[in-house]
Structures are given as C-alpha cells and as structure tokens.
PDB file of N, CA and C in Angstrom:
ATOM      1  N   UNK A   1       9.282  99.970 -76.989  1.00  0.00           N
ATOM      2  CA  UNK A   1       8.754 100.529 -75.769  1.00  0.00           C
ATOM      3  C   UNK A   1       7.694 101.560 -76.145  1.00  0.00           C
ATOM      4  N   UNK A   2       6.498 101.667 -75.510  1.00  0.00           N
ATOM      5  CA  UNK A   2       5.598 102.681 -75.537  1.00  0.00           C
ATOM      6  C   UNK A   2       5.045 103.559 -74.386  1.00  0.00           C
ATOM      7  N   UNK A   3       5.075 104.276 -74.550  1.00  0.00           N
ATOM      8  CA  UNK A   3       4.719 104.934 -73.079  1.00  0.00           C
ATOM      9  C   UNK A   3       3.498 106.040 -74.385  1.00  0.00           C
ATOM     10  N   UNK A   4       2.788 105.761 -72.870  1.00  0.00           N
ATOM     11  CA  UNK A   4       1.830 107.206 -72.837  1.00  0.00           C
ATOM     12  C   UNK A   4       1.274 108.147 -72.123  1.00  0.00           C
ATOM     13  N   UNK A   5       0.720 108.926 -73.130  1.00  0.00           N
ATOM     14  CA  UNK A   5       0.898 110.478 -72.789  1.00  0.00           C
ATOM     15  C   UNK A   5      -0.505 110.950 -72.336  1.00  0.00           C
ATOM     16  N   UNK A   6      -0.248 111.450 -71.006  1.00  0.00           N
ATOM     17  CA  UNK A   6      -1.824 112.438 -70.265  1.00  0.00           C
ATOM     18  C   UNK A   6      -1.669 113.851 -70.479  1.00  0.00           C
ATOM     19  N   UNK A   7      -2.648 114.292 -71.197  1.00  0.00           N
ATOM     20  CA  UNK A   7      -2.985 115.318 -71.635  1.00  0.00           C
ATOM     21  C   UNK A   7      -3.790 115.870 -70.516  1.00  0.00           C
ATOM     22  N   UNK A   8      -3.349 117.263 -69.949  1.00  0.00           N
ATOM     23  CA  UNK A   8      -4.232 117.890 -68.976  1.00  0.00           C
ATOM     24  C   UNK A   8      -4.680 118.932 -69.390  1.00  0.00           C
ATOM     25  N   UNK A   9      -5.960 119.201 -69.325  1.00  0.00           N
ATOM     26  CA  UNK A   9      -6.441 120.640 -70.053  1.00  0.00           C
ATOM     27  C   UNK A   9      -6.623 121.597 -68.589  1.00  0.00           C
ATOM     28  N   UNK A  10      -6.120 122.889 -68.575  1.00  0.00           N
ATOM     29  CA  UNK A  10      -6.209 123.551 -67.035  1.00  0.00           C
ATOM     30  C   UNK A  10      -8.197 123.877 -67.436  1.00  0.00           C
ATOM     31  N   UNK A  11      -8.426 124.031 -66.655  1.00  0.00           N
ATOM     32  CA  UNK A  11     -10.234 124.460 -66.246  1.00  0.00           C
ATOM     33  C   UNK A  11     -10.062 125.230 -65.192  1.00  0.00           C
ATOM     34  N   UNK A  12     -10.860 126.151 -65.517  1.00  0.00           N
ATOM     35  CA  UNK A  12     -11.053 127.520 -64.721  1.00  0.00           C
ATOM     36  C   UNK A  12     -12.957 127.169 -65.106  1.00  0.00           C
ATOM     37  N   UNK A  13     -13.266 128.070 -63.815  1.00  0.00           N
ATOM     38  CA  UNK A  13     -14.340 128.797 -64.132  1.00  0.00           C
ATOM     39  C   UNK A  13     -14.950 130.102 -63.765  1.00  0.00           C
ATOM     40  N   UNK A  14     -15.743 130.641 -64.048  1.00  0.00           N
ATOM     41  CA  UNK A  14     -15.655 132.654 -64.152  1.00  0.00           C
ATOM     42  C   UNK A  14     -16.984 132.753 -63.774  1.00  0.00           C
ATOM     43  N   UNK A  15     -17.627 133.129 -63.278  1.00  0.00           N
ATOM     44  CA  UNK A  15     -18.640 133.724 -62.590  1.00  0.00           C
ATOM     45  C   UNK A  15     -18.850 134.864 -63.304  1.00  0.00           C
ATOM     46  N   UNK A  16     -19.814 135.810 -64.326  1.00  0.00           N
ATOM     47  CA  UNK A  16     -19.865 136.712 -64.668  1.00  0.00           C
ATOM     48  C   UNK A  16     -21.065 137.440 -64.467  1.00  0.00           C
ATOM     49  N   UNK A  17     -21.238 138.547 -64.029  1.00  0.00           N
ATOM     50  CA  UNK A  17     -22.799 139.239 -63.834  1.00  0.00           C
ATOM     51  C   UNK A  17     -22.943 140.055 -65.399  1.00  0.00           C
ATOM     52  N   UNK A  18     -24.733 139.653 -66.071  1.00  0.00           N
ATOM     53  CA  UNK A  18     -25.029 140.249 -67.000  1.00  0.00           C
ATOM     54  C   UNK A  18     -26.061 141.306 -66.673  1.00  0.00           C
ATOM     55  N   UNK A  19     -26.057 142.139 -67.314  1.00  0.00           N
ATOM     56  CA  UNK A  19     -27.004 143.307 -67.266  1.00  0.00           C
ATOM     57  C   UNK A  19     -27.499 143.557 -68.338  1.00  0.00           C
ATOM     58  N   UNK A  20     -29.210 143.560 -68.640  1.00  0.00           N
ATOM     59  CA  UNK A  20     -29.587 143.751 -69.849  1.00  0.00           C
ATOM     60  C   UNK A  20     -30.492 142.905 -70.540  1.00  0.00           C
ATOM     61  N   UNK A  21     -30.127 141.267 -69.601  1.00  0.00           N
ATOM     62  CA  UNK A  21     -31.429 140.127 -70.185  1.00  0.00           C
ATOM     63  C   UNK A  21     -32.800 140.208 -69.676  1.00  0.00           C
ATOM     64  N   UNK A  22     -33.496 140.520 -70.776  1.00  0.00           N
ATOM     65  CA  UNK A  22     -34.908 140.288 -70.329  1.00  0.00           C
ATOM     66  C   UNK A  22     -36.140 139.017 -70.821  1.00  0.00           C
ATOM     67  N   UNK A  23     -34.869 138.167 -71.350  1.00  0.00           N
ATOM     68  CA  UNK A  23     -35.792 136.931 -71.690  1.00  0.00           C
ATOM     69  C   UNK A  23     -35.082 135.558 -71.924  1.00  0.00           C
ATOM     70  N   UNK A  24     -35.865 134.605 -72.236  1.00  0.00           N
ATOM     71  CA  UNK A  24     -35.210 133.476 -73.227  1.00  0.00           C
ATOM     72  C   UNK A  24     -34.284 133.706 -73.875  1.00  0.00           C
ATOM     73  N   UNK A  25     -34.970 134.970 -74.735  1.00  0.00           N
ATOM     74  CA  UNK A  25     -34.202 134.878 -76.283  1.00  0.00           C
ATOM     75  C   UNK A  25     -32.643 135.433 -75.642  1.00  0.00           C
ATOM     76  N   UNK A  26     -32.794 136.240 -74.596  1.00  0.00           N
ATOM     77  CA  UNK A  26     -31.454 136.830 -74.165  1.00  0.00           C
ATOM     78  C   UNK A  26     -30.782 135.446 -73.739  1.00  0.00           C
ATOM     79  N   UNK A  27     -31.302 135.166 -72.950  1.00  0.00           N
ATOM     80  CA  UNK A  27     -30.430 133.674 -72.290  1.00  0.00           C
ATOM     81  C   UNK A  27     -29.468 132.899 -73.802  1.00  0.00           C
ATOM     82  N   UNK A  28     -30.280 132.714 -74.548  1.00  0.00           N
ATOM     83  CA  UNK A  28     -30.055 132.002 -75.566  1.00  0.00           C
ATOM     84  C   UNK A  28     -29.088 133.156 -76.784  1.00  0.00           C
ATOM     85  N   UNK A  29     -29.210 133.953 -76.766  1.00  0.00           N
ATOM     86  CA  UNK A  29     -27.895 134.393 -77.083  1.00  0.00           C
ATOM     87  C   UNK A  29     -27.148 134.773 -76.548  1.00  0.00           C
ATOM     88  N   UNK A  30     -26.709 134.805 -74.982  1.00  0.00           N
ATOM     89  CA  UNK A  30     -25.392 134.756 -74.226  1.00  0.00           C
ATOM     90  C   UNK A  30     -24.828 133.623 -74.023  1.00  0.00           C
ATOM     91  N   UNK A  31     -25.588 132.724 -73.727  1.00  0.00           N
ATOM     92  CA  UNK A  31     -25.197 130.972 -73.938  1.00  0.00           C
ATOM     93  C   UNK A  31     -24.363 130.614 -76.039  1.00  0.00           C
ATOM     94  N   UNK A  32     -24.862 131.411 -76.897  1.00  0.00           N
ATOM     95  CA  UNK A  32     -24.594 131.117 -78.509  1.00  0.00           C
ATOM     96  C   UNK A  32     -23.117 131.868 -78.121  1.00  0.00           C
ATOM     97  N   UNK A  33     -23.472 133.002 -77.993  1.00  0.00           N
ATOM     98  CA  UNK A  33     -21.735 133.657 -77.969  1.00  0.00           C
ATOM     99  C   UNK A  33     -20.839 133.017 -77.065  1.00  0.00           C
ATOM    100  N   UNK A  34     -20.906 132.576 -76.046  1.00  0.00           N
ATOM    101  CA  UNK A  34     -19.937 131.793 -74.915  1.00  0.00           C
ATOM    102  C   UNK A  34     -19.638 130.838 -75.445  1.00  0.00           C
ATOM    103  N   UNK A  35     -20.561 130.285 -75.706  1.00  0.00           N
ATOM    104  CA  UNK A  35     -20.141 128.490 -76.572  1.00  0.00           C
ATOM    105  C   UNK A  35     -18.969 128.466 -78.047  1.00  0.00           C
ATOM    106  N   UNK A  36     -19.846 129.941 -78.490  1.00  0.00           N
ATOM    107  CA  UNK A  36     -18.754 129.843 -79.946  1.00  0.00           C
ATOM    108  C   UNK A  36     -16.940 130.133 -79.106  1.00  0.00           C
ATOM    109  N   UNK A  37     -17.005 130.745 -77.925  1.00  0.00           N
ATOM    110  CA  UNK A  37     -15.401 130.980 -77.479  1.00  0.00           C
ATOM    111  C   UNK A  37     -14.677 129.837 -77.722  1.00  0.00           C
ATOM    112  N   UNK A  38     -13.292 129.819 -78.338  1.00  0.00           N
ATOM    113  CA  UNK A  38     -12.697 128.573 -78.468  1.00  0.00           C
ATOM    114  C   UNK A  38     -11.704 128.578 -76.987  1.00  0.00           C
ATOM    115  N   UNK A  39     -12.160 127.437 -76.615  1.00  0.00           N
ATOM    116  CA  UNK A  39     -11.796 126.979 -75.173  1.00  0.00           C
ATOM    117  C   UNK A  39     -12.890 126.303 -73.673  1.00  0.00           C
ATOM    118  N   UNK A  40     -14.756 127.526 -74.448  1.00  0.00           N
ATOM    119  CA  UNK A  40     -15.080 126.926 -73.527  1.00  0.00           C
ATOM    120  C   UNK A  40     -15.890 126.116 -73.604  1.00  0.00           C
ATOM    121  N   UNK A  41     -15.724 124.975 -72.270  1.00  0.00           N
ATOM    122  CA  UNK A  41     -16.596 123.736 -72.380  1.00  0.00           C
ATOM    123  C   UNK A  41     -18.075 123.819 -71.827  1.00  0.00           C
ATOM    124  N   UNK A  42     -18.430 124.320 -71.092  1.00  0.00           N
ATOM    125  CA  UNK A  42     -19.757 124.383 -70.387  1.00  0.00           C
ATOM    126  C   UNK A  42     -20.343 125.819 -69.879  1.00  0.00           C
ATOM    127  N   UNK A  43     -21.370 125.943 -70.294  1.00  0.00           N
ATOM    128  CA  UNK A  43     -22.365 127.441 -70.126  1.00  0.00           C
ATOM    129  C   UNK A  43     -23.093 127.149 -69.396  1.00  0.00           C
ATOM    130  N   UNK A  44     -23.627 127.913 -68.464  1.00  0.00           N
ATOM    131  CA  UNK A  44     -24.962 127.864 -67.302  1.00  0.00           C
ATOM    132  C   UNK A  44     -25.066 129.420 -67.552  1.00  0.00           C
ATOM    133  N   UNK A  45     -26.707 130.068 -67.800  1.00  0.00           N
ATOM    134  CA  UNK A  45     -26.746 131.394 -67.584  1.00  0.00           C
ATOM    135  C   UNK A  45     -28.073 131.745 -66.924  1.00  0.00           C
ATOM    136  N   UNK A  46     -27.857 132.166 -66.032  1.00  0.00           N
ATOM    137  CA  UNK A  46     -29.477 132.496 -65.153  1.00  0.00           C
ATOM    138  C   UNK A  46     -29.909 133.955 -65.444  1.00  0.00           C
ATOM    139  N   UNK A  47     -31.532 134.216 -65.662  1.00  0.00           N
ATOM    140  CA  UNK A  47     -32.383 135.483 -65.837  1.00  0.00           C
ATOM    141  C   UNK A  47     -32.699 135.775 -64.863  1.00  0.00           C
ATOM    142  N   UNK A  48     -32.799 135.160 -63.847  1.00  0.00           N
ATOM    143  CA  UNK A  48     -33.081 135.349 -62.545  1.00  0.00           C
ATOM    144  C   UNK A  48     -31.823 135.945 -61.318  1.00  0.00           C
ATOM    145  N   UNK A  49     -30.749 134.874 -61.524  1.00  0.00           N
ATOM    146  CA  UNK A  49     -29.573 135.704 -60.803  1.00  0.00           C
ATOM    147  C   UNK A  49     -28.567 136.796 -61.967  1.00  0.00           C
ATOM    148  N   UNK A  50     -29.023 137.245 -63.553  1.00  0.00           N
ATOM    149  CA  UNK A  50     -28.515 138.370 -64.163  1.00  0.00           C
ATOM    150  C   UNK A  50     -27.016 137.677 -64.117  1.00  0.00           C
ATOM    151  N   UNK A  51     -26.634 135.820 -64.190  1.00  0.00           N
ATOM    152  CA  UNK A  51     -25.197 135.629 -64.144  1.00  0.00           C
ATOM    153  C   UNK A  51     -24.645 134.803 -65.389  1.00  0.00           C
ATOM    154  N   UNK A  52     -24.412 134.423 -65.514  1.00  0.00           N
ATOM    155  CA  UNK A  52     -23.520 133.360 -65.964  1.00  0.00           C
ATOM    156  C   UNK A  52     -22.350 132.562 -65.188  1.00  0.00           C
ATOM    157  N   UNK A  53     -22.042 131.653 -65.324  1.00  0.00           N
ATOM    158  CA  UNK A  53     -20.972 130.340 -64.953  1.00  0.00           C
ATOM    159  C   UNK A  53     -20.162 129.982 -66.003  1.00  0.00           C
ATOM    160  N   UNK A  54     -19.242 130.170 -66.510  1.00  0.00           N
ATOM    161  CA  UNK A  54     -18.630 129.745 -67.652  1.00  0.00           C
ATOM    162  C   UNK A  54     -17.507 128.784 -67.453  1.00  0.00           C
ATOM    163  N   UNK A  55     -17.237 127.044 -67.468  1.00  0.00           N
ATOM    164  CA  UNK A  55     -16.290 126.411 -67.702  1.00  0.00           C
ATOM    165  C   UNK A  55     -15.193 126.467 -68.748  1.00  0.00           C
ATOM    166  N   UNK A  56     -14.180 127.095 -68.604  1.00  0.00           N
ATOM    167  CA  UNK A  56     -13.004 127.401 -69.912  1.00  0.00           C
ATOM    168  C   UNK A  56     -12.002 126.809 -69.973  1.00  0.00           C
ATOM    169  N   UNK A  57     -10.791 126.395 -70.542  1.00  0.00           N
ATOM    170  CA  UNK A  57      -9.353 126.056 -71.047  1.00  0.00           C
ATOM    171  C   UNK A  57      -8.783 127.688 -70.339  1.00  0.00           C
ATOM    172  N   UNK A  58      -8.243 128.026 -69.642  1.00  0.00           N
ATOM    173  CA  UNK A  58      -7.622 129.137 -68.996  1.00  0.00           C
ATOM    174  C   UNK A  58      -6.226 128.921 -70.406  1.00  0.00           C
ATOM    175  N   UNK A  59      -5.886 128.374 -70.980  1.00  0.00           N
ATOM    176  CA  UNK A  59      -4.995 127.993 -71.941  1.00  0.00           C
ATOM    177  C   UNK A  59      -5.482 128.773 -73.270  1.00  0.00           C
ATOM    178  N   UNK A  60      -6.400 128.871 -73.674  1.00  0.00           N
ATOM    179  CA  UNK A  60      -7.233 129.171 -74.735  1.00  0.00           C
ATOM    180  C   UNK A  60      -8.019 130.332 -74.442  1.00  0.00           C
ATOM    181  N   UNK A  61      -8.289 130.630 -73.663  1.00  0.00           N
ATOM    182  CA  UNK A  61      -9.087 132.145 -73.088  1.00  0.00           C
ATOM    183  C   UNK A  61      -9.031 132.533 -72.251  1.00  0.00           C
ATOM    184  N   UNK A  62      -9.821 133.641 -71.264  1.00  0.00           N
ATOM    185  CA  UNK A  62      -9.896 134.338 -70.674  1.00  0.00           C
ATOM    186  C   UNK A  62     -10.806 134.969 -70.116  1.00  0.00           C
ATOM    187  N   UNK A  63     -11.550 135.366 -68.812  1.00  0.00           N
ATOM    188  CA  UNK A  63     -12.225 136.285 -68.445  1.00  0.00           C
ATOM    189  C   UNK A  63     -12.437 137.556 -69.218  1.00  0.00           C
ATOM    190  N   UNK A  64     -11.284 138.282 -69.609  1.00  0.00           N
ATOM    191  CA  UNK A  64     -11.957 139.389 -70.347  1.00  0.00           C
ATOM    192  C   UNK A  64     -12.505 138.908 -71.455  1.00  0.00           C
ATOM    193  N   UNK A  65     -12.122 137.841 -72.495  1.00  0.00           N
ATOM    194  CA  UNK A  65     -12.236 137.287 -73.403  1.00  0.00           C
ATOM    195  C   UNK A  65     -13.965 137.313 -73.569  1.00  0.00           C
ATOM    196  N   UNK A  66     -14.440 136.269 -72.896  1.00  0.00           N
ATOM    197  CA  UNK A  66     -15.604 136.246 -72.190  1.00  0.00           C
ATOM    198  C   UNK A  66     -16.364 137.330 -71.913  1.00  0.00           C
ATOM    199  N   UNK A  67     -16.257 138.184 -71.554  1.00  0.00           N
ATOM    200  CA  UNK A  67     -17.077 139.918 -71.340  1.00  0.00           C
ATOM    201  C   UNK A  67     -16.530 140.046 -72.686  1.00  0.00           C
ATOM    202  N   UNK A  68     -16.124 140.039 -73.841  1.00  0.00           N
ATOM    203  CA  UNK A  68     -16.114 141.091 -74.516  1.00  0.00           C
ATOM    204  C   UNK A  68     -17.213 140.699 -75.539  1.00  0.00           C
ATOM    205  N   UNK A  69     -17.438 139.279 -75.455  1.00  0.00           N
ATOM    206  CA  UNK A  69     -18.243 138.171 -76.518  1.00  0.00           C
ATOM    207  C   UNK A  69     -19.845 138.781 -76.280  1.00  0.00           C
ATOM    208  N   UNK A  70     -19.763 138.362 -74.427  1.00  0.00           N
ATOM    209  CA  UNK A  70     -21.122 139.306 -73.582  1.00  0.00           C
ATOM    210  C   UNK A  70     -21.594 140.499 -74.351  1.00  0.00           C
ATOM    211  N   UNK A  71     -20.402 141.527 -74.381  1.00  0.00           N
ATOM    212  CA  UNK A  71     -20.720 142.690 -74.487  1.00  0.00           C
ATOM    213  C   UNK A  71     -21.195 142.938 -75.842  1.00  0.00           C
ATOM    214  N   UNK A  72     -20.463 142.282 -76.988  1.00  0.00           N
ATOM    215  CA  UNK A  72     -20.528 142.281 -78.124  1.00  0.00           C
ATOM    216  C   UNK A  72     -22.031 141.909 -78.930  1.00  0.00           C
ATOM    217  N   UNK A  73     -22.500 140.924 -77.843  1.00  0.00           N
ATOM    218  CA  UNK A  73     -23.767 140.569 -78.171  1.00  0.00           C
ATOM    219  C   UNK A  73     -24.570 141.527 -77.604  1.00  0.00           C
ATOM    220  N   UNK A  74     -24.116 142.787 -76.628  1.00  0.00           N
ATOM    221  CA  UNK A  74     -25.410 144.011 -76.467  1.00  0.00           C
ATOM    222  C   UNK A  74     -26.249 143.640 -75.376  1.00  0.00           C
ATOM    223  N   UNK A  75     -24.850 142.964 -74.489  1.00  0.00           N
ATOM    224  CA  UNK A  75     -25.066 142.761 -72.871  1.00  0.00           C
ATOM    225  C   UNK A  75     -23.466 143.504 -72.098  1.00  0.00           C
ATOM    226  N   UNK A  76     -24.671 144.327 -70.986  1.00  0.00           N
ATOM    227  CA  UNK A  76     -22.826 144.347 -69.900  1.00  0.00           C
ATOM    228  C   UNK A  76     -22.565 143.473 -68.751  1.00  0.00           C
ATOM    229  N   UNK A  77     -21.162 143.431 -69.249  1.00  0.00           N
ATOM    230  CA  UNK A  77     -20.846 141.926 -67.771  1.00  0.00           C
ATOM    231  C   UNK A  77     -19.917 142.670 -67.244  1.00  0.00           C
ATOM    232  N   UNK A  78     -19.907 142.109 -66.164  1.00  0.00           N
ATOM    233  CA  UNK A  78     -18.689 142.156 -65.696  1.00  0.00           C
ATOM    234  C   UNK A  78     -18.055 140.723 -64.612  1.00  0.00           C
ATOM    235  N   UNK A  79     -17.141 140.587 -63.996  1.00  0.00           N
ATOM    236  CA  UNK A  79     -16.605 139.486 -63.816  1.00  0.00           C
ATOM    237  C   UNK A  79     -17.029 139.576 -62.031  1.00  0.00           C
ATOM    238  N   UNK A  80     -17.414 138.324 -61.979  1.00  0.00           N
ATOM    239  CA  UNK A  80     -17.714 137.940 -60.388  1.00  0.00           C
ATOM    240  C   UNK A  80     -16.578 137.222 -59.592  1.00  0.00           C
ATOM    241  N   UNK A  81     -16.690 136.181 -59.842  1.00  0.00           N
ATOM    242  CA  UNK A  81     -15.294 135.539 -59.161  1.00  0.00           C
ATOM    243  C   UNK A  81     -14.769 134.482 -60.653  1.00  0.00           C
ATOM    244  N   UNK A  82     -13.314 134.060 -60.734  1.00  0.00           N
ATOM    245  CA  UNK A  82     -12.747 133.421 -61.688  1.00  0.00           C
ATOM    246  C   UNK A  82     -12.211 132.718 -60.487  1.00  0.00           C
ATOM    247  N   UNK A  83     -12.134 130.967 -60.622  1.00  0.00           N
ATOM    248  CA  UNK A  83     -12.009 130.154 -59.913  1.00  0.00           C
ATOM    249  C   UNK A  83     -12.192 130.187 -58.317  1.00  0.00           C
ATOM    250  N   UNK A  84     -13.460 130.796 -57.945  1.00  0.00           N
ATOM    251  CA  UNK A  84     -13.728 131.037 -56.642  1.00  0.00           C
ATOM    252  C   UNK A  84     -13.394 132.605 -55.774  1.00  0.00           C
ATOM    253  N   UNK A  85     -12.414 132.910 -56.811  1.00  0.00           N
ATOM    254  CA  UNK A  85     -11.409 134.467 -56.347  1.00  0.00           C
ATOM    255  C   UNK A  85     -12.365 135.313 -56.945  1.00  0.00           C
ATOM    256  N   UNK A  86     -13.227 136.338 -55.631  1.00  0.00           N
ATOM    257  CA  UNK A  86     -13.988 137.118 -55.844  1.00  0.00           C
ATOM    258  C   UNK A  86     -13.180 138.339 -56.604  1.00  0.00           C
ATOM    259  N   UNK A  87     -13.608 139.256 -57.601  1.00  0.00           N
ATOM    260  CA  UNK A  87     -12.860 140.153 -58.066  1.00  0.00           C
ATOM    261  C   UNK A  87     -13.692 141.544 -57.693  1.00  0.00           C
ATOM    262  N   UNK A  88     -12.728 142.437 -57.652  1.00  0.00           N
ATOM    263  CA  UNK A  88     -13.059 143.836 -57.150  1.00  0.00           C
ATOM    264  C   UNK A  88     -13.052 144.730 -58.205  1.00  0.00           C
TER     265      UNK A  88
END
C-alpha cells in the first residue's frame, strides 16, 4: 500500500514601510537581504510607495525577522499589515 503525503507550507505576507531608499541601488539591496531570509519566497519593493511586500513560510520566519534584515542593511521599517491585519 502507498499513500501520499501533501506537504503544506503556511504563507503569510507582511507589508513593510522603508525609510531611507533613495535609489535602485537601495531597492536592490532590500530585495538581496529579504531574499537571503530563509523562508522567504517572493520580494516586491517600491521607491515610490517607501514599501515592501514580502511572501514568507510564517514556519521559518517572521515579521520582526524581516525588519531586522531591513534595518541591518541601514534602512528603517517598520511593519504595515501581516496577512491583511493592519498593525498599530
């Protein structure tokens, strides 16, 4: 007998506001640090709306997780909404 097995990965996604990009080159290293996070799958980061979109494994990381990578690279974030839930 064989049976098989579905693997579900949970997906979240985080809305984060950056402060501090003033170019490409910024875009392109907040997109390098997000990507290296182990968990997340997909980056979107706008110069224009100062945001990011981050697709993650909620299993494997985290919102703060995420701001600290931001921050680390010599940007401040902070968190907008994580799965639609605006945060205060």
């Amino acid at each position: 007998m064989s049976f098989a097995t579905a693997t579900s990965t949970a997906t979240s996604v985080a809305a984060l506001h950056i402060d501090g990009m003033t170019c490409q080159g910024c875009i392109a290293g907040v997109t390098r640090a997000l990507k290296a996070v182990s968990g997340v799958a997909e980056v979107t980061v706008s110069l224009d709306d100062k945001c990011a979109t981050v697709q993650y494994d909620d299993k494997q990381t985290a919102p703060a997780a995420l701001i600290a990578v931001i921050e680390d690279a010599g940007f401040d974030a902070r968190l907008l909404t994580n799965n639609g839930a605006v945060s205060s």
